[in-house]
Protein backbone atom coordinates (compact mmCIF):
# COMPACT_ATOMS: atom_id res chain seq x y z
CA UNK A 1 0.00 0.00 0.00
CA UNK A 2 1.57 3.27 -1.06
CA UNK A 3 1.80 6.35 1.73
CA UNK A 4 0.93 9.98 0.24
CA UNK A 5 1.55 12.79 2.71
CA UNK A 6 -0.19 16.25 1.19
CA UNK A 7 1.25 19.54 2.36
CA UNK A 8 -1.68 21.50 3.80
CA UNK A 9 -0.11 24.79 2.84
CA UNK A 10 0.44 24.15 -0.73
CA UNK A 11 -1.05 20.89 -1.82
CA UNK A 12 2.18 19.39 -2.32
CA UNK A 13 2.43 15.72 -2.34
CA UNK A 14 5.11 12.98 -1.44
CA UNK A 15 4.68 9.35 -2.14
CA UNK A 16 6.35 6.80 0.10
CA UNK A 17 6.56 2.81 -1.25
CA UNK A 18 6.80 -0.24 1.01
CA UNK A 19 10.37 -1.38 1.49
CA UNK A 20 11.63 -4.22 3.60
CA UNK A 21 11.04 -4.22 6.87
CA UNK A 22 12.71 -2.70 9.60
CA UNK A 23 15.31 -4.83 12.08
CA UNK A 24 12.18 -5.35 14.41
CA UNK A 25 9.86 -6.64 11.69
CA UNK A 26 7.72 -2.98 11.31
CA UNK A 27 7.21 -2.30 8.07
CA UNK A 28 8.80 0.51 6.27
CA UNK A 29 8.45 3.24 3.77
CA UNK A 30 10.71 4.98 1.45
CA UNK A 31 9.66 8.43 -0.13
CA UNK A 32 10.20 8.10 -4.26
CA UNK A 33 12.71 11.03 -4.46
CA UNK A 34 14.81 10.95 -1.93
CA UNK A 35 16.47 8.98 1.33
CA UNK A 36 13.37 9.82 3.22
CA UNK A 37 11.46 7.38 5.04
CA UNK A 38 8.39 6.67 7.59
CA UNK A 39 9.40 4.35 10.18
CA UNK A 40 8.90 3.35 13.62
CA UNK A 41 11.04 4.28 16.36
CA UNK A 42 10.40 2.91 19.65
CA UNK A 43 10.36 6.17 21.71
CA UNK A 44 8.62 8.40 19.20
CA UNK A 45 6.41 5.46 17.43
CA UNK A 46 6.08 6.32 13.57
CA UNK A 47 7.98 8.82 12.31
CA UNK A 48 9.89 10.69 9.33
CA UNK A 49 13.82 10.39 9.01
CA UNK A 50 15.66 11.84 6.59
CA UNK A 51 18.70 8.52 6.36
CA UNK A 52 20.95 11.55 4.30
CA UNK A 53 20.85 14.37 7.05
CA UNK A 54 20.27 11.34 10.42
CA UNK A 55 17.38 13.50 11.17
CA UNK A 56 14.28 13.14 12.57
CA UNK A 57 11.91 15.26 10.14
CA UNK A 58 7.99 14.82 11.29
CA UNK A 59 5.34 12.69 13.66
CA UNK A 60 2.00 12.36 13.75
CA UNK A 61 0.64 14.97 15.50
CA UNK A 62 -3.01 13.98 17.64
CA UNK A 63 -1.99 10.34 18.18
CA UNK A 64 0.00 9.48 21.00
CA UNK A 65 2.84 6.94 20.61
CA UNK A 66 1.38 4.36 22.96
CA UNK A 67 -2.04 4.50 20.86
CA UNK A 68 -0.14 4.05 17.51
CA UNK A 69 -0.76 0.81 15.91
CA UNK A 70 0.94 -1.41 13.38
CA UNK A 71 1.34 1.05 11.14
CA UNK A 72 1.29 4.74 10.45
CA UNK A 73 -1.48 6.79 11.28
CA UNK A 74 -3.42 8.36 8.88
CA UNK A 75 -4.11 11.96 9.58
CA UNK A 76 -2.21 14.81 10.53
CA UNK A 77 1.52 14.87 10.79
CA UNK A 78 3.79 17.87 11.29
CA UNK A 79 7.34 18.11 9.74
CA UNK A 80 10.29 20.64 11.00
CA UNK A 81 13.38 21.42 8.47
CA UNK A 82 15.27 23.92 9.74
CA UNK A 83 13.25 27.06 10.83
CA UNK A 84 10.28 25.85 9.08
CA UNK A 85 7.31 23.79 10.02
CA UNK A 86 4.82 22.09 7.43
CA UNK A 87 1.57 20.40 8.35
CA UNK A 88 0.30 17.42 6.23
CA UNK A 89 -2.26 14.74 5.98
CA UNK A 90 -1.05 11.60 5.85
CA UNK A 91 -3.52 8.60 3.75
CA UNK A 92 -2.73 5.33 2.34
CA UNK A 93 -3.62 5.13 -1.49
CA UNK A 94 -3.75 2.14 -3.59
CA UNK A 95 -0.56 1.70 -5.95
């Protein structure tokens, strides 16, 4: 199942494709255009992370990592790159 995320401000949209699964079975995500992925992290539950820049980039925003299931939660998801901060919506789409 692909991953779209759509920028709130400006309709942009990012697609993220399964990839193998993480080291602790989760699945994974990798963004089309770059080294960008949604994983989960055990002390922030799913998350963005830029692999180029070993940053954490954006979480879901309303759901708290203990009530985060198997995989990422659609709905809204805030990102932070340097001094800016985007807000997105994040749905699964079919392929």
């Amino acid at each position: 199942m692909l991953i779209e995320m759509r920028r709130l401000s400006d309709g942009a949209v990012y697609r993220f494709h399964p990839a193998p699964a993480g080291d602790d079975g989760s699945p994974r995500y990798k963004r089309a255009d770059k080294d960008v992925w949604i994983l989960h992290e055990p002390a922030f539950g799913w998350i963005v992370w830029d692999a180029g820049e070993q940053a954490l980039m954006g979480r879901p925003w309303e759901i708290p990592v203990d009530e985060q299931g198997a995989t990422p939660p659609e709905g809204v998801w805030v990102s932070r790159k340097g001094a800016h901060s985007f807000v997105y919506e994040l749905a699964f789409a079919e392929s």
